[in-house]
PDB file of N, CA and C in Angstrom:
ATOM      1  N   UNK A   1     -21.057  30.059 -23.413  1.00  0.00           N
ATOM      2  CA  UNK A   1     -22.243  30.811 -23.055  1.00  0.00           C
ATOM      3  C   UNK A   1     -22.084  32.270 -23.480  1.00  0.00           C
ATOM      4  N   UNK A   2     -23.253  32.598 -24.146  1.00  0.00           N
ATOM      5  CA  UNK A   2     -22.823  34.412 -24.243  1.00  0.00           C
ATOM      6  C   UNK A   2     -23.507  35.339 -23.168  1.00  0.00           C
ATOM      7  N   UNK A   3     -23.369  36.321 -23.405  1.00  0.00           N
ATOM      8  CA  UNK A   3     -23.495  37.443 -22.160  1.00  0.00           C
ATOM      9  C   UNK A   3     -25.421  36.721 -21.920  1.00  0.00           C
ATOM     10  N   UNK A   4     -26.394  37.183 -22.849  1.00  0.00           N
ATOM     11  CA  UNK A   4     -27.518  36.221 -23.023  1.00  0.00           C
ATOM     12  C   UNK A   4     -27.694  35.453 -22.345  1.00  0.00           C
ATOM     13  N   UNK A   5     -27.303  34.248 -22.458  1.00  0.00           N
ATOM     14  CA  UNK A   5     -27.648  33.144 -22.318  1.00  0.00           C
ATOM     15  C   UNK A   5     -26.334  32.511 -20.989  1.00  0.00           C
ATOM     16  N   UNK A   6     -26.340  33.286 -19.630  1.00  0.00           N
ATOM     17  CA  UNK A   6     -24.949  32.738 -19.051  1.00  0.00           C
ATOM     18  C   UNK A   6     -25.563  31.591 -18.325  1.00  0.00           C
ATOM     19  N   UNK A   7     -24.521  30.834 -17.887  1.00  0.00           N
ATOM     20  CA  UNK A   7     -24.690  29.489 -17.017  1.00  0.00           C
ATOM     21  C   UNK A   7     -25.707  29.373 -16.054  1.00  0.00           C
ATOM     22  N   UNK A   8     -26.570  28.166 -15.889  1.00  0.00           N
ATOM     23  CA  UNK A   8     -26.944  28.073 -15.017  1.00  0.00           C
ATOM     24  C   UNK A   8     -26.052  27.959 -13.370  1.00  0.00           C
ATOM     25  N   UNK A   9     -26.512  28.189 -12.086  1.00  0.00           N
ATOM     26  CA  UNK A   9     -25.957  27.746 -11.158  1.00  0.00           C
ATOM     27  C   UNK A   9     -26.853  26.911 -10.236  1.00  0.00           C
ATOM     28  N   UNK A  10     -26.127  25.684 -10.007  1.00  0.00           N
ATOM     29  CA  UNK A  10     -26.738  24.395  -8.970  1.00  0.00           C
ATOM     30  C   UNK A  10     -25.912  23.924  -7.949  1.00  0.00           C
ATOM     31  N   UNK A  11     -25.967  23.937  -7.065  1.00  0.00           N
ATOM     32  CA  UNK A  11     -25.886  23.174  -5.346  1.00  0.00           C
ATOM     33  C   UNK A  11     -25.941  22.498  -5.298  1.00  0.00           C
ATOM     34  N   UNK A  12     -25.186  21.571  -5.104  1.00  0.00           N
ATOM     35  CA  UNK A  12     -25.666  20.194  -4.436  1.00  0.00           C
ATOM     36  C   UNK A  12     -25.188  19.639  -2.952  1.00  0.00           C
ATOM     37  N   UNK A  13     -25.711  19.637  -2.370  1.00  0.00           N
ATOM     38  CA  UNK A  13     -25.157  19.684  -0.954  1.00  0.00           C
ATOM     39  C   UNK A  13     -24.669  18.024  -0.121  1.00  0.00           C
ATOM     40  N   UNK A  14     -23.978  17.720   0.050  1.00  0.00           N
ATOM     41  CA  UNK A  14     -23.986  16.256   0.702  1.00  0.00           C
ATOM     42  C   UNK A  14     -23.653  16.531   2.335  1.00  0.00           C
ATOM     43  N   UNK A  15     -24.291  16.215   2.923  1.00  0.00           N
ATOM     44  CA  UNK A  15     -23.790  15.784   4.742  1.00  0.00           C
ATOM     45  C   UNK A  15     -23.660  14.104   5.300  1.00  0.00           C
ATOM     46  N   UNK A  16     -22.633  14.161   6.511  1.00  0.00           N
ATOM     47  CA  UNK A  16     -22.360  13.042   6.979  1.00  0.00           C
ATOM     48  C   UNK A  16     -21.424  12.368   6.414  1.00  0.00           C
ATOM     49  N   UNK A  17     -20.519  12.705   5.505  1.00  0.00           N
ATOM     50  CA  UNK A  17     -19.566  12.341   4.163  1.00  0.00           C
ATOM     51  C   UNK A  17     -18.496  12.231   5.276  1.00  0.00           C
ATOM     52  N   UNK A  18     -17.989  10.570   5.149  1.00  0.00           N
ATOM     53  CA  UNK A  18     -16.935   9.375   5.726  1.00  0.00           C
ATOM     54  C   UNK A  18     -15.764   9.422   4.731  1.00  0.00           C
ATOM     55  N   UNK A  19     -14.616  10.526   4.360  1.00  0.00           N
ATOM     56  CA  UNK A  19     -14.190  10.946   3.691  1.00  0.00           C
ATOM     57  C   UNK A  19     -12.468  10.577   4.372  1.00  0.00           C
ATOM     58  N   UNK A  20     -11.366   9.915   4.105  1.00  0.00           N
ATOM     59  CA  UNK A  20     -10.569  10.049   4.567  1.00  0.00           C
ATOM     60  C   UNK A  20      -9.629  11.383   3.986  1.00  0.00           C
ATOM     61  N   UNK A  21      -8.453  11.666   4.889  1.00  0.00           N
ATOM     62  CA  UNK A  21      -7.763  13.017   4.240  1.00  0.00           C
ATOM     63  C   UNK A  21      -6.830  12.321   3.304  1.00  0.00           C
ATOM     64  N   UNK A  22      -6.158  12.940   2.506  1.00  0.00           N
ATOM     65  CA  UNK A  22      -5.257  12.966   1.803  1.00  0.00           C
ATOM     66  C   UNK A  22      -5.221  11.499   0.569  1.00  0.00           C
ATOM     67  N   UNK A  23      -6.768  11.455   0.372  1.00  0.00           N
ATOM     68  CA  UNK A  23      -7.287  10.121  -0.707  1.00  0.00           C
ATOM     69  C   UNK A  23      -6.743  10.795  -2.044  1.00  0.00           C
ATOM     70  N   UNK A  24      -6.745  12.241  -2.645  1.00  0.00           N
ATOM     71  CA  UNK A  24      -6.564  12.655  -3.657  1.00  0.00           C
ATOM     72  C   UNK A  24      -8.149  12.671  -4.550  1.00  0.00           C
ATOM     73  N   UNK A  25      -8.904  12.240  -3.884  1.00  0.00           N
ATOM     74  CA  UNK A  25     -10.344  12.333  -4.328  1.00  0.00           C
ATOM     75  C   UNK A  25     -11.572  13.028  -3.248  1.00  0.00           C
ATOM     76  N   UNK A  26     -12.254  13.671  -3.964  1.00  0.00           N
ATOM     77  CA  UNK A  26     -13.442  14.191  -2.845  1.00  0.00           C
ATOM     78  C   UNK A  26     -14.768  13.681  -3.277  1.00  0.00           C
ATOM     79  N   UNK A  27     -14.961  13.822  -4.489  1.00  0.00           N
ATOM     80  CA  UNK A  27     -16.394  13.887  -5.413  1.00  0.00           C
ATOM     81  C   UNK A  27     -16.664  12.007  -5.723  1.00  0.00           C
ATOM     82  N   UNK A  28     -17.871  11.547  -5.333  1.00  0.00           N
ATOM     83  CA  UNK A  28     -18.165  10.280  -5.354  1.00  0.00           C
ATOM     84  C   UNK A  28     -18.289  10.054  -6.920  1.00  0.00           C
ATOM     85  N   UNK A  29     -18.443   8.579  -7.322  1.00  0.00           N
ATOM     86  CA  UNK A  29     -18.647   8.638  -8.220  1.00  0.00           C
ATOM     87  C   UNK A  29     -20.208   8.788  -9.225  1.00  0.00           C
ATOM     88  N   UNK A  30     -21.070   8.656  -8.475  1.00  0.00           N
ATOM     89  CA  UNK A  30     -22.171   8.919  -8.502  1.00  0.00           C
ATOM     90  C   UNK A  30     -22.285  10.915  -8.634  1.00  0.00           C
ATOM     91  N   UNK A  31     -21.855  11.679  -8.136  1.00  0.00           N
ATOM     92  CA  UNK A  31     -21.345  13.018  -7.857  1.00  0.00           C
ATOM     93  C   UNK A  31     -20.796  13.439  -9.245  1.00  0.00           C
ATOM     94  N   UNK A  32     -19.836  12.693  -9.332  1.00  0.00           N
ATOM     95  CA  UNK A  32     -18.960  13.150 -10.506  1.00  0.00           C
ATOM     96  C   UNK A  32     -19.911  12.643 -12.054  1.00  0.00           C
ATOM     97  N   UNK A  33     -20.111  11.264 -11.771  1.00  0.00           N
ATOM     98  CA  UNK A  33     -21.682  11.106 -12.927  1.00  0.00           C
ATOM     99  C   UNK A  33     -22.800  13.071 -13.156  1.00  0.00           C
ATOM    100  N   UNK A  34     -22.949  13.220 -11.952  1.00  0.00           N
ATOM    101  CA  UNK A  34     -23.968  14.142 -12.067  1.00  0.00           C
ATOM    102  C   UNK A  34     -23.185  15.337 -12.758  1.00  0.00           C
ATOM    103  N   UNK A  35     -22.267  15.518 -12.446  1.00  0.00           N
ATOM    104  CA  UNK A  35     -21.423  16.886 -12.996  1.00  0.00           C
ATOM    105  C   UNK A  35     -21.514  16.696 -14.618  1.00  0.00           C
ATOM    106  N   UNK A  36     -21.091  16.178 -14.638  1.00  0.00           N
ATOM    107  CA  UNK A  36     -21.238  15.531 -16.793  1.00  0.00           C
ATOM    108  C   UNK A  36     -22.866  15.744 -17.361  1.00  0.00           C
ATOM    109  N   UNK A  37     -23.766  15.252 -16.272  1.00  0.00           N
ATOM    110  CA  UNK A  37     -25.221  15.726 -16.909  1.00  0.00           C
ATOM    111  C   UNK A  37     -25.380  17.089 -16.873  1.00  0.00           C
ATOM    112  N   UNK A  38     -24.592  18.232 -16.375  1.00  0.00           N
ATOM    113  CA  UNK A  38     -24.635  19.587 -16.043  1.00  0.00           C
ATOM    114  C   UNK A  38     -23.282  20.335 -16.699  1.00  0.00           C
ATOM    115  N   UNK A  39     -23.424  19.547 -17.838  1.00  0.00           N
ATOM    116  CA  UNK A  39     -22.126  20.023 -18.350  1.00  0.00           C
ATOM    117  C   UNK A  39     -22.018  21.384 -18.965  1.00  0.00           C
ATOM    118  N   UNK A  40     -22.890  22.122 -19.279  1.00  0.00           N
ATOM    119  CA  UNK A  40     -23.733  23.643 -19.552  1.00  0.00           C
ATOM    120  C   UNK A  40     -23.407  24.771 -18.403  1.00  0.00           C
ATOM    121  N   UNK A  41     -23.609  23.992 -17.425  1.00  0.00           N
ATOM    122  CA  UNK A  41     -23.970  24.910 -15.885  1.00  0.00           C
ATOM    123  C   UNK A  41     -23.005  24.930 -14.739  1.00  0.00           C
ATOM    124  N   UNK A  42     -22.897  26.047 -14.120  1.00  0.00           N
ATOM    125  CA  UNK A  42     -21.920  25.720 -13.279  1.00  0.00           C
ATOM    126  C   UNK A  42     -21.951  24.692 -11.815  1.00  0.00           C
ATOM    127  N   UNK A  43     -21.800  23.783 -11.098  1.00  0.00           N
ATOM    128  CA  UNK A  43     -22.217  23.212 -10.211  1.00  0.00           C
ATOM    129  C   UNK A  43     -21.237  22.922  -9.182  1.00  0.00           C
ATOM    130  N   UNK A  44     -22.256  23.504  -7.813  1.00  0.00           N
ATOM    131  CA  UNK A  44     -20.979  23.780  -6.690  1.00  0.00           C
ATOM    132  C   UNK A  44     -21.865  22.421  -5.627  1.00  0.00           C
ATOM    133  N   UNK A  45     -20.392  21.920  -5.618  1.00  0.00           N
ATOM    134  CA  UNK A  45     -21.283  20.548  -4.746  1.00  0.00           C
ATOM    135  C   UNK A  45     -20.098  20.982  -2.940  1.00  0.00           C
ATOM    136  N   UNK A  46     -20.844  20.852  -2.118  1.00  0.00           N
ATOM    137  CA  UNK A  46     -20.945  21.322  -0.824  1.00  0.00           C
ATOM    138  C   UNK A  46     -21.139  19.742   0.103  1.00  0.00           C
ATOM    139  N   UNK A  47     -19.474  19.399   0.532  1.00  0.00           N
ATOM    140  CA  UNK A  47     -19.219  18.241   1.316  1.00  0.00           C
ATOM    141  C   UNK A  47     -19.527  18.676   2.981  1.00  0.00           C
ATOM    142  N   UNK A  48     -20.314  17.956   3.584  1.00  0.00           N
ATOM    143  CA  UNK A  48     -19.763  18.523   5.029  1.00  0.00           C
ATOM    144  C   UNK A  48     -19.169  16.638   5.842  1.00  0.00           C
ATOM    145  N   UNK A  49     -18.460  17.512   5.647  1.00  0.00           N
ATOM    146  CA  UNK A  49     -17.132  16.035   5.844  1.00  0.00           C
ATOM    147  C   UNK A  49     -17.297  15.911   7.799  1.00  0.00           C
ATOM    148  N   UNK A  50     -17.673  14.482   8.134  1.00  0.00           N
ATOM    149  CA  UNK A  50     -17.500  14.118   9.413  1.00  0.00           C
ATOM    150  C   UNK A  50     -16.029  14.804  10.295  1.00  0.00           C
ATOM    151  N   UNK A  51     -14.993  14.414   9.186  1.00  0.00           N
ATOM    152  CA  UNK A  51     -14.078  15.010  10.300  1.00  0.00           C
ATOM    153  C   UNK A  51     -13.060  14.370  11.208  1.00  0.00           C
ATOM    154  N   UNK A  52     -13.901  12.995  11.452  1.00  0.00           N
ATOM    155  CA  UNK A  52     -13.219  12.455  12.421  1.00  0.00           C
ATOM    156  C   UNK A  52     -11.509  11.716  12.471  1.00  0.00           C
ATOM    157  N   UNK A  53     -10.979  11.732  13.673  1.00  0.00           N
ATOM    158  CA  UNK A  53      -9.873  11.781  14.179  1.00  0.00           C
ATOM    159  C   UNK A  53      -9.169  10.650  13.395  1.00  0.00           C
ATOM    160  N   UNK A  54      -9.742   8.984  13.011  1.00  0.00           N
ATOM    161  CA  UNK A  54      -9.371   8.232  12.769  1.00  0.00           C
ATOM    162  C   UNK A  54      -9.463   8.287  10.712  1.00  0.00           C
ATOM    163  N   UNK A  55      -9.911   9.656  10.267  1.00  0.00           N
ATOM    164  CA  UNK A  55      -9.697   9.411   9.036  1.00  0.00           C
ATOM    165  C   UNK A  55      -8.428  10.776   8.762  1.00  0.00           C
ATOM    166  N   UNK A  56      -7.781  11.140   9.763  1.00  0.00           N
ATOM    167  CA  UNK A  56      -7.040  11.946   9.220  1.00  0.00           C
ATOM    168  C   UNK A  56      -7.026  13.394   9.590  1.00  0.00           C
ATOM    169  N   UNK A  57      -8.504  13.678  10.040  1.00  0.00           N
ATOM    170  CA  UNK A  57      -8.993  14.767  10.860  1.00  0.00           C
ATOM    171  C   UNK A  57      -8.663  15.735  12.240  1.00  0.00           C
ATOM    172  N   UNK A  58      -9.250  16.799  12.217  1.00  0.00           N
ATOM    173  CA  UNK A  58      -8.999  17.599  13.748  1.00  0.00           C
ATOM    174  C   UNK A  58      -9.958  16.921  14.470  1.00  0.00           C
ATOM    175  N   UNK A  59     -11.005  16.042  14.270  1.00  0.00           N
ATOM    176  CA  UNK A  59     -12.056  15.528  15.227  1.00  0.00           C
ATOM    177  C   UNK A  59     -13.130  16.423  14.764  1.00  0.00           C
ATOM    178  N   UNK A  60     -13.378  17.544  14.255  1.00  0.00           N
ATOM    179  CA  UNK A  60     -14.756  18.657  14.091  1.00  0.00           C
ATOM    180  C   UNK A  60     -15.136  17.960  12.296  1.00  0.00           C
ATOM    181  N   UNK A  61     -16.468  18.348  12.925  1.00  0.00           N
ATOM    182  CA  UNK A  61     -16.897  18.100  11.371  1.00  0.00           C
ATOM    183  C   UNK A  61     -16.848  19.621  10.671  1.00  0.00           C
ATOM    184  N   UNK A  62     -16.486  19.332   8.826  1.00  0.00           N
ATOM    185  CA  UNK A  62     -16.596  20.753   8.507  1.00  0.00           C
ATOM    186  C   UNK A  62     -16.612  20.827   6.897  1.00  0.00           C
ATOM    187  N   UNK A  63     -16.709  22.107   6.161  1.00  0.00           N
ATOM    188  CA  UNK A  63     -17.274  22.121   4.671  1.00  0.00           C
ATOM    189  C   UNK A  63     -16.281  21.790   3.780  1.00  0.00           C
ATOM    190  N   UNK A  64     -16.474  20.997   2.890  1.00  0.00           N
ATOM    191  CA  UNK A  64     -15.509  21.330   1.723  1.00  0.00           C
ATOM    192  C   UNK A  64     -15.984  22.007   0.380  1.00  0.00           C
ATOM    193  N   UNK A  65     -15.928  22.742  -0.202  1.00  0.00           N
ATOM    194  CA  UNK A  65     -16.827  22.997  -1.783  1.00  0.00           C
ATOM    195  C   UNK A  65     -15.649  22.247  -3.115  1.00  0.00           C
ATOM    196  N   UNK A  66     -16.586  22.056  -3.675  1.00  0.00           N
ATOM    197  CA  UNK A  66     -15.871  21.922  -5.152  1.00  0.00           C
ATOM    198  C   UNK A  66     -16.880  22.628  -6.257  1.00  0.00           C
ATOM    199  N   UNK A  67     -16.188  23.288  -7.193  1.00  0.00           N
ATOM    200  CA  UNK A  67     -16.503  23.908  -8.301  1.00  0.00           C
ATOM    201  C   UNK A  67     -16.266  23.333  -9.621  1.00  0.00           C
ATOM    202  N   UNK A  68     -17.630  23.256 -10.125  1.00  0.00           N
ATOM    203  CA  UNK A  68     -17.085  22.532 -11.416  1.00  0.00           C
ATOM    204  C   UNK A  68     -17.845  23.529 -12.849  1.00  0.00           C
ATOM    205  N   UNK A  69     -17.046  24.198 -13.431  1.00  0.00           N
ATOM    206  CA  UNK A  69     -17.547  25.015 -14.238  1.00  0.00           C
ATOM    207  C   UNK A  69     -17.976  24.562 -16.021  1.00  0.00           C
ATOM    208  N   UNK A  70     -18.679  25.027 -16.401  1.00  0.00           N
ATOM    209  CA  UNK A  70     -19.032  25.090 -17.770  1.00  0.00           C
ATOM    210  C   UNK A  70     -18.048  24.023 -18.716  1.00  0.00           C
ATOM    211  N   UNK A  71     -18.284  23.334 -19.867  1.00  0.00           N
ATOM    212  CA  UNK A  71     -17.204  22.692 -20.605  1.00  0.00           C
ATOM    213  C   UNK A  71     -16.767  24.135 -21.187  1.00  0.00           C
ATOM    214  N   UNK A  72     -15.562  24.117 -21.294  1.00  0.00           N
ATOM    215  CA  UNK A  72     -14.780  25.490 -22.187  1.00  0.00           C
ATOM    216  C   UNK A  72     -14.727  26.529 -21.727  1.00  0.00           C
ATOM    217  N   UNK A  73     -15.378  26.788 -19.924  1.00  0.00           N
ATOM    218  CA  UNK A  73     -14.825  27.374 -19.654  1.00  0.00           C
ATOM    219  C   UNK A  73     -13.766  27.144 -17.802  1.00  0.00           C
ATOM    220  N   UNK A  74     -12.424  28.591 -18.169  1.00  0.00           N
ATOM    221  CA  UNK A  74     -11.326  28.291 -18.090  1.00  0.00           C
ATOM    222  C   UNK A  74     -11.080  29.346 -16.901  1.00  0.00           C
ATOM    223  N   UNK A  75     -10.924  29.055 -15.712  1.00  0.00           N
ATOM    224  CA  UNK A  75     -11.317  29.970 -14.292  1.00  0.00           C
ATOM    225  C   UNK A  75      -9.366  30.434 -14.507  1.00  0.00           C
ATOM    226  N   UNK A  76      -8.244  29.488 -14.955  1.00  0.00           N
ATOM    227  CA  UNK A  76      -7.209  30.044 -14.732  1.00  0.00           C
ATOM    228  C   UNK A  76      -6.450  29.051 -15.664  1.00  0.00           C
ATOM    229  N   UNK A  77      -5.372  29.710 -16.407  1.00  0.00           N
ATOM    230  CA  UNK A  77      -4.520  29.111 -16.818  1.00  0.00           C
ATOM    231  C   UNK A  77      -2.918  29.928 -17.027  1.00  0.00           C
ATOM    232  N   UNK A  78      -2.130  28.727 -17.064  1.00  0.00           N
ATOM    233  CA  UNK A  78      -1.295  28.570 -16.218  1.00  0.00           C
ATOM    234  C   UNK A  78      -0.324  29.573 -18.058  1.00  0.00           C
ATOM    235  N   UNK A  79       0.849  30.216 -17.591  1.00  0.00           N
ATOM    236  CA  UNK A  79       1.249  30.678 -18.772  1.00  0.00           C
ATOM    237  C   UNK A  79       2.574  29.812 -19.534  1.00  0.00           C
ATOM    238  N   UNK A  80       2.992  30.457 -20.670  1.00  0.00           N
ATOM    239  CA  UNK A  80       4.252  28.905 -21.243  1.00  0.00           C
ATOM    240  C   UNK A  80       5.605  29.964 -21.234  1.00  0.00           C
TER     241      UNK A  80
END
């Protein structure tokens, strides 16, 4: 993107998300489909995770974000 023309930004919000802890996954696959159609734009998808006790949880429900930025572009990299 140049200075011009910068990224769009989109939300996507999910609630009620039956999410266990420590799966190594957050983003459904339907979710992660949508990120690829927005492959231009930046898109912050907004979990509000149930929470509960029997998936791993404190018992409170609460937010998770994920950020998924532009193809090519590079929020951090790591040095050699």
């Amino acid at each position: 993107h140049s200075q011009s023309n910068p990224p769009k930004i989109r939300l996507l919000t999910r609630r009620g998300r039956n999410i266990s802890k420590e799966t190594g996954t957050l983003l459904s696959p339907d979710d992660r489909k949508l990120g690829t159609e927005f492959a231009e734009d930046i898109l912050l998808t907004a979990y509000r995770l149930n929470g509960s006790k029997q998936q791993g949880w404190a018992g409170k429900p609460f937010w998770v974000l994920n950020v998924k930025l532009p193809e090519g572009m590079v929020y951090h990299r790591g040095q050699k």
